[in-house]
N, C-alpha and C. Protein backbone atom coordinates (compact mmCIF):
# COMPACT_ATOMS: atom_id res chain seq x y z
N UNK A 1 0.83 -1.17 0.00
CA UNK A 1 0.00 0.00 0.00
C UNK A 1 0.88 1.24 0.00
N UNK A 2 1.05 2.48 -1.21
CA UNK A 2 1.75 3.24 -0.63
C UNK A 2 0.72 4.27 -0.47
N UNK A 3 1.84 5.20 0.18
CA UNK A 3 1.00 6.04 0.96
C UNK A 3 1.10 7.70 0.53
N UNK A 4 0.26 7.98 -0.46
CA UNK A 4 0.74 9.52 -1.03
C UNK A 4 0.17 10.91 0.19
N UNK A 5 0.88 11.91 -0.27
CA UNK A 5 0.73 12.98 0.11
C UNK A 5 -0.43 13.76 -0.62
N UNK A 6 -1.16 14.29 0.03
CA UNK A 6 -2.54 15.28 -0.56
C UNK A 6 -1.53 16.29 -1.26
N UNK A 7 -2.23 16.71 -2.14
CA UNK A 7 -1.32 18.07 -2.95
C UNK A 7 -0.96 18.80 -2.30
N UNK A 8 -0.14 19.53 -1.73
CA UNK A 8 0.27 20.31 -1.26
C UNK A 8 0.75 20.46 0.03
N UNK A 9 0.39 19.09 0.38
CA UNK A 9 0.71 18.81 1.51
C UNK A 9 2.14 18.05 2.05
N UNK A 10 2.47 18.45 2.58
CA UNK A 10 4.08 17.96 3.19
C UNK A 10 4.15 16.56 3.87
N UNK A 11 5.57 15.91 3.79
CA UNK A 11 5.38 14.97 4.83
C UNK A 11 7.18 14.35 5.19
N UNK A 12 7.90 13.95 6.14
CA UNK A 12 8.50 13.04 6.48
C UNK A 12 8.34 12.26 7.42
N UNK A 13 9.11 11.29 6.47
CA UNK A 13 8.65 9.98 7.07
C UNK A 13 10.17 9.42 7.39
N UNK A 14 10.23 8.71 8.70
CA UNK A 14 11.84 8.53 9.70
C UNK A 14 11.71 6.95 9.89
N UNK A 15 12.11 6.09 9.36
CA UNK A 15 12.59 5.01 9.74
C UNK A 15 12.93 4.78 11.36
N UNK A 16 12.14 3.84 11.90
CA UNK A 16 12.69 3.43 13.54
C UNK A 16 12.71 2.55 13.77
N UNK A 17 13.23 2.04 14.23
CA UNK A 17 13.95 0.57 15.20
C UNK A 17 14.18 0.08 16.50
N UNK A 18 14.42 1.39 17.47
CA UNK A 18 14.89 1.30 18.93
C UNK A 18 16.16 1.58 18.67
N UNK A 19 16.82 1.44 17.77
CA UNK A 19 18.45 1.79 17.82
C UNK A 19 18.33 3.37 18.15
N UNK A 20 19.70 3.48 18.42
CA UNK A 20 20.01 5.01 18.71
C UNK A 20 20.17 5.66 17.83
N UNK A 21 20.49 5.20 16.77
CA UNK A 21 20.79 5.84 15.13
C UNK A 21 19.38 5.96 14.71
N UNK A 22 17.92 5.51 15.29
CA UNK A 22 16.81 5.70 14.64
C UNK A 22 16.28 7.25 15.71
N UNK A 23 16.69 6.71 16.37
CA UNK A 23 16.15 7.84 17.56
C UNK A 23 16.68 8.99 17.59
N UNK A 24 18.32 9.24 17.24
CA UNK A 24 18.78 10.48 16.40
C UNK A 24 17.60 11.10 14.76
N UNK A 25 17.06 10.26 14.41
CA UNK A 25 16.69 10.21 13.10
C UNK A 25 15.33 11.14 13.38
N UNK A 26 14.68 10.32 14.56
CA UNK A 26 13.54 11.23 15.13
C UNK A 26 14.02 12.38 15.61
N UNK A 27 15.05 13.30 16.16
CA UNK A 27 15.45 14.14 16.35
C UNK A 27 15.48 14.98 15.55
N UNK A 28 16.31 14.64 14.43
CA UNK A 28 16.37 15.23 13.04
C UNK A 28 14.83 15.90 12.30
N UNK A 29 14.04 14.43 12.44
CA UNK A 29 12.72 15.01 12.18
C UNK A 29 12.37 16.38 12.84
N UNK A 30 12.35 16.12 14.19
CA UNK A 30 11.89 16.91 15.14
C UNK A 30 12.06 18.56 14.60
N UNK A 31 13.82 18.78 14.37
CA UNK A 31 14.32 19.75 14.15
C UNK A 31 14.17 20.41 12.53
N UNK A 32 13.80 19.44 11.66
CA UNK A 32 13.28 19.56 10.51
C UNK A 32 11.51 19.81 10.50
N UNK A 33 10.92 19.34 11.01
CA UNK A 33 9.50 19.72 10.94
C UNK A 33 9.10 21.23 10.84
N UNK A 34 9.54 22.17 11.27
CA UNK A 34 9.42 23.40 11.12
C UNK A 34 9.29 23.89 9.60
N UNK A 35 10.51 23.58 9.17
CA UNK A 35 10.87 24.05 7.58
C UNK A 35 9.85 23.36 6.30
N UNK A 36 9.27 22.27 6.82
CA UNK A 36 8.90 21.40 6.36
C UNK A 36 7.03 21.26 6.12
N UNK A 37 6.81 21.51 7.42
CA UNK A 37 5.03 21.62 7.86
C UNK A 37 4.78 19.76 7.58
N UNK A 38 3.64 20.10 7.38
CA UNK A 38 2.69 18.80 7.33
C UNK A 38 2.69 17.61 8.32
N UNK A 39 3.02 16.66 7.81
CA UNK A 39 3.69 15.54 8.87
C UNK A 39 4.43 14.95 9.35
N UNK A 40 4.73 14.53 10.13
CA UNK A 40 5.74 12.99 10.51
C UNK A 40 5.18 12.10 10.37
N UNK A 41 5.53 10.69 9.82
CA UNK A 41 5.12 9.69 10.25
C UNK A 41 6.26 9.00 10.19
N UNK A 42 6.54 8.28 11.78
CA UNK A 42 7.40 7.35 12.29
C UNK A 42 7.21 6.18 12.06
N UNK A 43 7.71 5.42 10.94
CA UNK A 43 7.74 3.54 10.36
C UNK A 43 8.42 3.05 10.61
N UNK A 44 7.63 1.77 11.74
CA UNK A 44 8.73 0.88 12.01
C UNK A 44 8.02 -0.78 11.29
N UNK A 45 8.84 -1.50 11.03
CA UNK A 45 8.98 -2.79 10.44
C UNK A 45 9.00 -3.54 11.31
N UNK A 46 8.42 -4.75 10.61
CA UNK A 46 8.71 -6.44 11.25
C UNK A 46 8.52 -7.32 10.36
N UNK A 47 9.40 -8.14 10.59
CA UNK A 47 8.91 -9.75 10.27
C UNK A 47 9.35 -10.56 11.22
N UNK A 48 8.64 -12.09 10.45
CA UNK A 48 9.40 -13.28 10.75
C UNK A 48 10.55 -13.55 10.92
N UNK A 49 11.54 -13.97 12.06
CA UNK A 49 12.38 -14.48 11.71
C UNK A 49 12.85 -15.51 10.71
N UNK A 50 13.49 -15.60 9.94
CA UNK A 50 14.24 -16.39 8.81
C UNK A 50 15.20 -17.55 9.46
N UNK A 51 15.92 -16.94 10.36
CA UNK A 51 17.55 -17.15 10.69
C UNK A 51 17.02 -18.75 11.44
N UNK A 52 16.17 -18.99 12.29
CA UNK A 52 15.49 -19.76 12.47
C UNK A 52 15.10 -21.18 11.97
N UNK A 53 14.91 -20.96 10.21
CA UNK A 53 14.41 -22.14 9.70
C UNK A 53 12.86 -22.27 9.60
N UNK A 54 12.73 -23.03 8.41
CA UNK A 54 11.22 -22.93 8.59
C UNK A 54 10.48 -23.73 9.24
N UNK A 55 11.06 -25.32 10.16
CA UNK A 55 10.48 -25.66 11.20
C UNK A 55 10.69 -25.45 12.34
N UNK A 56 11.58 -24.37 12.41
CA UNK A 56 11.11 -23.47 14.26
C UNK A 56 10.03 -23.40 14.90
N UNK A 57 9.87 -23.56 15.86
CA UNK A 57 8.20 -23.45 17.10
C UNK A 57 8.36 -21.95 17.01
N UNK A 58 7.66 -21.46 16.64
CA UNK A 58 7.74 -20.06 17.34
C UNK A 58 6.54 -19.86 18.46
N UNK A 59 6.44 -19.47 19.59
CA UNK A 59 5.52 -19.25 20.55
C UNK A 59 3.87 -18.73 19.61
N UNK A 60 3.48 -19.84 20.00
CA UNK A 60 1.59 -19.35 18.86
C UNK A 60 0.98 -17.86 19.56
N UNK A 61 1.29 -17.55 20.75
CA UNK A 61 0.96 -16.02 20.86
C UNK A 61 1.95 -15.06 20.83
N UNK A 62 3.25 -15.47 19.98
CA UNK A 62 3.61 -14.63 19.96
C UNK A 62 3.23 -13.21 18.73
N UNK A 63 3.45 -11.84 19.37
CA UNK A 63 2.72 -11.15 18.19
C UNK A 63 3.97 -10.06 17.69
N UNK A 64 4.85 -10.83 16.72
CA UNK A 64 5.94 -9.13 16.65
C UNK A 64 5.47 -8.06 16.24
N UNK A 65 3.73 -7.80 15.58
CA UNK A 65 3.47 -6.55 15.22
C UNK A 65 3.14 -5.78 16.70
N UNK A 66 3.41 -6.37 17.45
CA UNK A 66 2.78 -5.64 19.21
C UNK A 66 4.09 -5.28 19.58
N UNK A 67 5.61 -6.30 19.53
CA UNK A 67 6.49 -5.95 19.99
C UNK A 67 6.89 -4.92 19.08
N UNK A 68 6.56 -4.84 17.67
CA UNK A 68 7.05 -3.79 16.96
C UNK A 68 6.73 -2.11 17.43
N UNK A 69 4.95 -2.43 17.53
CA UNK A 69 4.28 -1.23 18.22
C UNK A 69 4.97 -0.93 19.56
N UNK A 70 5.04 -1.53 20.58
CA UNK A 70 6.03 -1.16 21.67
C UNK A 70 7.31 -0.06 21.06
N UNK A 71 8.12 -1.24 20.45
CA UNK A 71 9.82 -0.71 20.28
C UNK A 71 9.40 0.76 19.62
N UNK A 72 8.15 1.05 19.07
CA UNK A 72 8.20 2.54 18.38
C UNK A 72 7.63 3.48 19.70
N UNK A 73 6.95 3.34 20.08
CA UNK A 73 6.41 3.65 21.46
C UNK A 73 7.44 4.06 22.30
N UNK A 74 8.34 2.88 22.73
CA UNK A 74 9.31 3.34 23.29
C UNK A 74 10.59 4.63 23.41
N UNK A 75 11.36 4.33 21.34
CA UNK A 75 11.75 5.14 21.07
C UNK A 75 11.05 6.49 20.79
N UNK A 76 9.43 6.88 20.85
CA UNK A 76 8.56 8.11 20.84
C UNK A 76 9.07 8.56 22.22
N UNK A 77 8.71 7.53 22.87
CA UNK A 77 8.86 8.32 24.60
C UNK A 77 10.39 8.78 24.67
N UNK A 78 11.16 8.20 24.72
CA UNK A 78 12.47 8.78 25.04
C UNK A 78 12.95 9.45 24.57
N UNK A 79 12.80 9.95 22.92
CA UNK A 79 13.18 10.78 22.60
C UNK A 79 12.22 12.38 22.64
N UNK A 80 10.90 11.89 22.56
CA UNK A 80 9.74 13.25 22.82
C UNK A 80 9.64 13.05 24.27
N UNK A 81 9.52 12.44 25.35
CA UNK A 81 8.49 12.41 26.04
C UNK A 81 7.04 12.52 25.84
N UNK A 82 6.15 13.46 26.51
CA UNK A 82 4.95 13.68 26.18
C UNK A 82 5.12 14.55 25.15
N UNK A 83 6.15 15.45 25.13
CA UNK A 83 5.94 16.90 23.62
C UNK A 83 6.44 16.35 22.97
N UNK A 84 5.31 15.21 22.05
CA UNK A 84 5.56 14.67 20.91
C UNK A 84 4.69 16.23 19.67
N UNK A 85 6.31 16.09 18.18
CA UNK A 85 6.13 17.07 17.46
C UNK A 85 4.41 16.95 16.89
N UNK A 86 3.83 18.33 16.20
CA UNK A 86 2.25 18.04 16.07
C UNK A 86 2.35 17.36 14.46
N UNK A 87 1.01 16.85 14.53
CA UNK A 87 0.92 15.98 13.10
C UNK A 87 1.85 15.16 13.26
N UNK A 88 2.60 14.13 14.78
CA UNK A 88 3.05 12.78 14.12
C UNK A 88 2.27 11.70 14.16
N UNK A 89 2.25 10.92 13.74
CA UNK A 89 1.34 9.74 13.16
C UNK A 89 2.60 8.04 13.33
N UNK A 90 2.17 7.11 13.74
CA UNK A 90 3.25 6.16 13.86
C UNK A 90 2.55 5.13 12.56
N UNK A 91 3.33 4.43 12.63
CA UNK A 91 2.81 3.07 11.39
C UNK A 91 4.02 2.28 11.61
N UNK A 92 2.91 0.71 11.77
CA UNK A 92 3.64 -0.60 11.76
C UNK A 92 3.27 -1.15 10.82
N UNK A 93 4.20 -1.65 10.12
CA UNK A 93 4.22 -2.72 8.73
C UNK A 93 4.89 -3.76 8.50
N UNK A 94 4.28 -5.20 8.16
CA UNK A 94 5.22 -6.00 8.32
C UNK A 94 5.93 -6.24 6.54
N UNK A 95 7.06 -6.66 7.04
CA UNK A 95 8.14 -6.81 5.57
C UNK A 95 9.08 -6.24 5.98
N UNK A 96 10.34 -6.15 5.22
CA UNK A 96 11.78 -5.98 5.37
C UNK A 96 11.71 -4.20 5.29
N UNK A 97 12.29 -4.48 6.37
CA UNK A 97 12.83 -2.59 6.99
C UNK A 97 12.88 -1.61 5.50
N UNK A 98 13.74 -2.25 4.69
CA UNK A 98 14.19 -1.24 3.25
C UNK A 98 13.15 -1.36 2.63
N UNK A 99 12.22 -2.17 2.12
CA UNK A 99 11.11 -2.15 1.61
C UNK A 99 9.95 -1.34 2.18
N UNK A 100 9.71 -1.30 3.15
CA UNK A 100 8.67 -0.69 4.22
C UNK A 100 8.84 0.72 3.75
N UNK A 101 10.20 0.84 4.34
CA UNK A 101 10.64 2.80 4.16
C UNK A 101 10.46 2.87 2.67
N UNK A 102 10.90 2.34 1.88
CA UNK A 102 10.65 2.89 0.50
C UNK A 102 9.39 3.18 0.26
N UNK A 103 7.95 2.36 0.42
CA UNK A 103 7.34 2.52 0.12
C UNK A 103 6.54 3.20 1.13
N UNK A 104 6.83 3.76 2.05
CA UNK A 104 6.23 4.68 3.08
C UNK A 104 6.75 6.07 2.35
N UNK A 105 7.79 6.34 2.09
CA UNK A 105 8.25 7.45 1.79
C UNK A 105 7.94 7.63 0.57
N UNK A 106 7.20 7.04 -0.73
CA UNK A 106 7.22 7.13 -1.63
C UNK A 106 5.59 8.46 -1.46
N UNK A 107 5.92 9.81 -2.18
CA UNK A 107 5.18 11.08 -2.34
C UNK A 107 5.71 11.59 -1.04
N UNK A 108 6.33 11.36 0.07
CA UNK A 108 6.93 12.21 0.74
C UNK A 108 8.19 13.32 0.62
N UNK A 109 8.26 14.35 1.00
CA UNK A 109 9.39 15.26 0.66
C UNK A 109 10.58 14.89 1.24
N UNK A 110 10.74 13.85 2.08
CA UNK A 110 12.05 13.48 2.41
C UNK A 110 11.91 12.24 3.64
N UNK A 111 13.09 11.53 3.77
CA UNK A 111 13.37 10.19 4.21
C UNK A 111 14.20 10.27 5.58
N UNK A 112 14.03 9.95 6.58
CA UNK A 112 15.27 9.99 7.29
C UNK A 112 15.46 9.00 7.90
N UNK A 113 16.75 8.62 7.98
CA UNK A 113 17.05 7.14 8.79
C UNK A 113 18.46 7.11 9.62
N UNK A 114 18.22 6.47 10.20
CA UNK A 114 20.13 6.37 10.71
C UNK A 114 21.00 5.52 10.24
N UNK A 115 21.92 5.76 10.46
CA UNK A 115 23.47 5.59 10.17
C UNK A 115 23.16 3.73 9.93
N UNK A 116 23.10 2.85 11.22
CA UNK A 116 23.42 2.23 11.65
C UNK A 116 22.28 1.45 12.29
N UNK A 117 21.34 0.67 12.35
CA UNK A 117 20.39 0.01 13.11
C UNK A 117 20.86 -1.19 13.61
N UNK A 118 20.07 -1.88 13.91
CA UNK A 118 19.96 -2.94 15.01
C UNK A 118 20.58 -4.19 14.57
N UNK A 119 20.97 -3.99 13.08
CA UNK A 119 21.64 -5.13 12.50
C UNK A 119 22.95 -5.63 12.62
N UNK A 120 23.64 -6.74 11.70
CA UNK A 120 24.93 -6.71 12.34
C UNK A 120 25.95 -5.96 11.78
N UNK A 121 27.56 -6.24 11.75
CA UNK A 121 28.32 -5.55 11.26
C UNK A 121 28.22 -4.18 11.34
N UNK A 122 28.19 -3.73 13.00
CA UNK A 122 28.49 -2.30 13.52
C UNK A 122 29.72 -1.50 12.83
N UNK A 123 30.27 -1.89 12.46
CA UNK A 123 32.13 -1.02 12.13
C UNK A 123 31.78 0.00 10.42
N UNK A 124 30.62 -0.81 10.06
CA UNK A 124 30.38 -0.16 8.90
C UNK A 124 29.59 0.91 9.05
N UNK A 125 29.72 2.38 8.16
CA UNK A 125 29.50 3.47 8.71
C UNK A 125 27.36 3.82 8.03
N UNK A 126 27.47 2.93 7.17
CA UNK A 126 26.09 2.76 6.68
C UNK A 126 25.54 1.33 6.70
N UNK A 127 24.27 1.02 6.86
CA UNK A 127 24.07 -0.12 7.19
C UNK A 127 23.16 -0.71 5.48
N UNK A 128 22.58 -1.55 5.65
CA UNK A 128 21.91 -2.02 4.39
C UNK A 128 20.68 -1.68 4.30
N UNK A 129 19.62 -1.38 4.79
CA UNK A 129 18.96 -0.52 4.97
C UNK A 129 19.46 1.44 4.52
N UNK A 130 19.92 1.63 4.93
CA UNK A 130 20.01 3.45 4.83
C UNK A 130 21.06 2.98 3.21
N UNK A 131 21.80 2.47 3.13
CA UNK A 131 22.43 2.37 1.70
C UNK A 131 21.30 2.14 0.87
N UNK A 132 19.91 1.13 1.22
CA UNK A 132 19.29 1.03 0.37
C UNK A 132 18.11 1.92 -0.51
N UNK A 133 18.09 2.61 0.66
CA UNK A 133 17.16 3.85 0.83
C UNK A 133 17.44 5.14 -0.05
N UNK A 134 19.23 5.39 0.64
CA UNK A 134 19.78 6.21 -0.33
C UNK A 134 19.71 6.26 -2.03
N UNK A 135 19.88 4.63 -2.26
CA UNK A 135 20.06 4.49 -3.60
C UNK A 135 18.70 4.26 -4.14
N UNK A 136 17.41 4.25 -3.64
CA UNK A 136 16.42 4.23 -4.36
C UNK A 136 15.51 4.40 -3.99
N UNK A 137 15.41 5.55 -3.14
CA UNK A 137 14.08 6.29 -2.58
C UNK A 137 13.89 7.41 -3.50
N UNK A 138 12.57 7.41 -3.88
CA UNK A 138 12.05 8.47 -4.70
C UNK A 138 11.96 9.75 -4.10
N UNK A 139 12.29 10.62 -3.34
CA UNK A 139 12.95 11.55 -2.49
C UNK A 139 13.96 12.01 -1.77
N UNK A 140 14.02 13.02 -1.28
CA UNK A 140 15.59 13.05 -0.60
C UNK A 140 15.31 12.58 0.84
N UNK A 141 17.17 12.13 1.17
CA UNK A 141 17.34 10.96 2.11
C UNK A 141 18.17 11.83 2.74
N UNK A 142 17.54 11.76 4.18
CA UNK A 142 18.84 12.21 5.23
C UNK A 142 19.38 10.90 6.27
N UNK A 143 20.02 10.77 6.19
CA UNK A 143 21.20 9.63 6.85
C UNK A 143 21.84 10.48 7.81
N UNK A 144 21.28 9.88 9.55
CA UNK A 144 21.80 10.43 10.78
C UNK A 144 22.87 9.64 11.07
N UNK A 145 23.30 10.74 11.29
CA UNK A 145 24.70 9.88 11.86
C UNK A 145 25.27 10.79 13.19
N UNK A 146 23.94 11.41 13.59
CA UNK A 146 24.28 12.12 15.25
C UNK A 146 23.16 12.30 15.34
N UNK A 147 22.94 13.78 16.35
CA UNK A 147 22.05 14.13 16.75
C UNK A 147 21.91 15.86 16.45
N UNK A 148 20.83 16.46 16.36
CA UNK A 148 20.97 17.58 15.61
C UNK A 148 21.62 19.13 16.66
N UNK A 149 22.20 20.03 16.23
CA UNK A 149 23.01 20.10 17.77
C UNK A 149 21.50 22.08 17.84
């Protein structure tokens, strides 16, 4: 489903995870919303684990679109507290992180994500996700790699 912008109407949309590189990202938003107007909307992803196999038990109540809703929840609170910016909006979607953001951001005026998420191979300064984003999001991409001073 993507998700367009009304004419004239503004929007970024921030990739989140719980990492600290997503939660800088919401910052960024934060400090960008001004220039910007319209909305935020904060997308976070899930799936299935893979790594697993496909005859893994996985717990029958387990629900990752709830733990997903949490982990965004979480990173809202700690980085807003209650003065969350106006017009943000959250969204959980399940499918692969780079896919999600692409097509969340697709009619939005800009992308933001961090450096680095929850994945492996920390030493690298972009992760596979934000490389993927960069190279083929139909808007401009800001890639945090701090916090906005």
């Amino acid at each position: 489903m993507t998700t367009e912008s009304a004419p004239g109407a503004h929007r970024i949309v921030v990739g989140v995870d719980g990492s600290e590189s997503s939660k800088s990202a919401l910052r960024w938003a934060a400090r960008l919303h001004p220039l910007f107007g319209g909305a935020i909307e904060a997308v976070i992803a899930w799936e299935y684990p893979t790594s697993y196999g496909w005859g893994a038990a996985l717990p029958c109540d387990w629900r990752p679109d709830l733990d997903a809703a949490k982990a965004l929840e979480s990173a809202l609170d700690e980085v807003f507290g209650t003065e969350r910016p106006p017009a943000l909006t959250c969204t959980v979607r399940e499918g692969r992180a780079n896919y999600v953001l692409l097509e969340a951001a697709d009619g939005a005026d800009l992308l933001i994500v961090g450096s680095r998420g929850h994945g492996g191979f920390t030493g690298l300064l972009l992760g596979s996700v934000s490389a993927t984003c960069t190279e083929h999001a139909k808007c401009a991409v800001l890639v945090a790699h701090g916090n906005p001073r």
